[in-house]
Protein backbone atom coordinates (compact mmCIF):
# COMPACT_ATOMS: atom_id res chain seq x y z
CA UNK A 1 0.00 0.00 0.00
CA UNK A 2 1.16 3.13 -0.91
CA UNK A 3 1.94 5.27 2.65
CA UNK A 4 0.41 8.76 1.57
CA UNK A 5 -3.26 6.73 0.89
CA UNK A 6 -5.96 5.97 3.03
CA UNK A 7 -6.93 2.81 3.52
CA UNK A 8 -9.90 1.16 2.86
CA UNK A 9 -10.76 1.17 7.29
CA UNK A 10 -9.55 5.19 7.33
CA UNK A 11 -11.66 5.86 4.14
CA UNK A 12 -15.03 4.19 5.84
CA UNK A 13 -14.20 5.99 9.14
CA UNK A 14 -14.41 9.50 7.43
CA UNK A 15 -17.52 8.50 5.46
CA UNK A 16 -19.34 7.42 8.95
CA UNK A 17 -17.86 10.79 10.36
CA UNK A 18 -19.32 12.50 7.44
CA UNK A 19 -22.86 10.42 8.26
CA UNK A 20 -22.36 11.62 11.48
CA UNK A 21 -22.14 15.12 10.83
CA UNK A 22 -25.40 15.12 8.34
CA UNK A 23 -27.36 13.04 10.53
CA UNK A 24 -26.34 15.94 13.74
CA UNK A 25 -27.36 18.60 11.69
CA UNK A 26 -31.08 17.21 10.51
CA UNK A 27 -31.90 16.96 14.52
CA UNK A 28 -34.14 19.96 15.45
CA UNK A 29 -32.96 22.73 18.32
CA UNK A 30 -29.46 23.40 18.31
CA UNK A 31 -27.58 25.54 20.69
CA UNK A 32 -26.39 28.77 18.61
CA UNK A 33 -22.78 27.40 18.92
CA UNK A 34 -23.27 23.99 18.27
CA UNK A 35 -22.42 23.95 14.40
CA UNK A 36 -19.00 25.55 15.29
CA UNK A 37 -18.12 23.83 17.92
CA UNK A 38 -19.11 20.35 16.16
CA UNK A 39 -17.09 21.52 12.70
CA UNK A 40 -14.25 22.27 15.58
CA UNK A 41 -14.54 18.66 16.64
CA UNK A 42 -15.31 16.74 13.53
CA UNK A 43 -11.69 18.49 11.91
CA UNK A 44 -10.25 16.96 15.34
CA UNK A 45 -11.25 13.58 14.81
CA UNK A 46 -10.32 13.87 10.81
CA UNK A 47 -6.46 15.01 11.51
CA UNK A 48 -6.48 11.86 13.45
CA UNK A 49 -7.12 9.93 10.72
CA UNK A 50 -4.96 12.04 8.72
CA UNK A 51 -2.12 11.26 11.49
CA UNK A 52 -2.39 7.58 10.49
CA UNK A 53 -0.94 8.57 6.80
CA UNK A 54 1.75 10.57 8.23
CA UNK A 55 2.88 7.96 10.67
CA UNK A 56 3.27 5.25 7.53
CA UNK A 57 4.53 8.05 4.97
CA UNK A 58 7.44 9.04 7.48
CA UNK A 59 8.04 6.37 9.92
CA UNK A 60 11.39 7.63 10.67
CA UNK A 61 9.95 11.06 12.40
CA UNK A 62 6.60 9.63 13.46
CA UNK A 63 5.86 6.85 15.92
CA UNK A 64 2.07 5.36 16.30
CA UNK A 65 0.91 7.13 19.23
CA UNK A 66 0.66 3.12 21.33
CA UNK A 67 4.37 3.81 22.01
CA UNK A 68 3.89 6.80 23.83
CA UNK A 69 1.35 8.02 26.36
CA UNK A 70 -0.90 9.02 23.91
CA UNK A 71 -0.26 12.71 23.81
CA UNK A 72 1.82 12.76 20.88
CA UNK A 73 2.35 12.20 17.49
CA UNK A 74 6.25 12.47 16.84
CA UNK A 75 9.23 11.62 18.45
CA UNK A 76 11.18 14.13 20.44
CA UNK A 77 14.50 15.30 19.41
């Protein structure tokens, strides 16, 4: 697999994020900060997906997160 692709798995995660989003939005009586906050969120859980590329596109700089406490992405110098 080429490293700078998503996968098949990361590729179905964004599309049920995506489901997620739509399916949020249709429900009736949002709080007036609700869409930000959510487009705020839904970008968070998208760079971790997007983490997952960098980690197999540069394995030399970044480590899966497993090896560390789980409050970073690359190594420190």
């Amino acid at each position: 697999m080429e490293p700078t692709v998503l996968t098949e798995g990361e590729k179905y995660v964004l599309d049920l994020l995506s489901d997620a989003s739509r399916a949020f939005f249709k429900l009736p009586d949002h709080h007036p900060s609700d869409k930000q906050e959510w487009a705020h969120e839904m970008h968070l859980l998208q760079q971790r997906v997007m983490c997952r590329m960098a980690i197999r596109a540069h394995p030399d700089y970044f480590t899966p997160m497993q090896q560390f406490d789980g409050s970073e992405c690359a190594r420190e110098s």
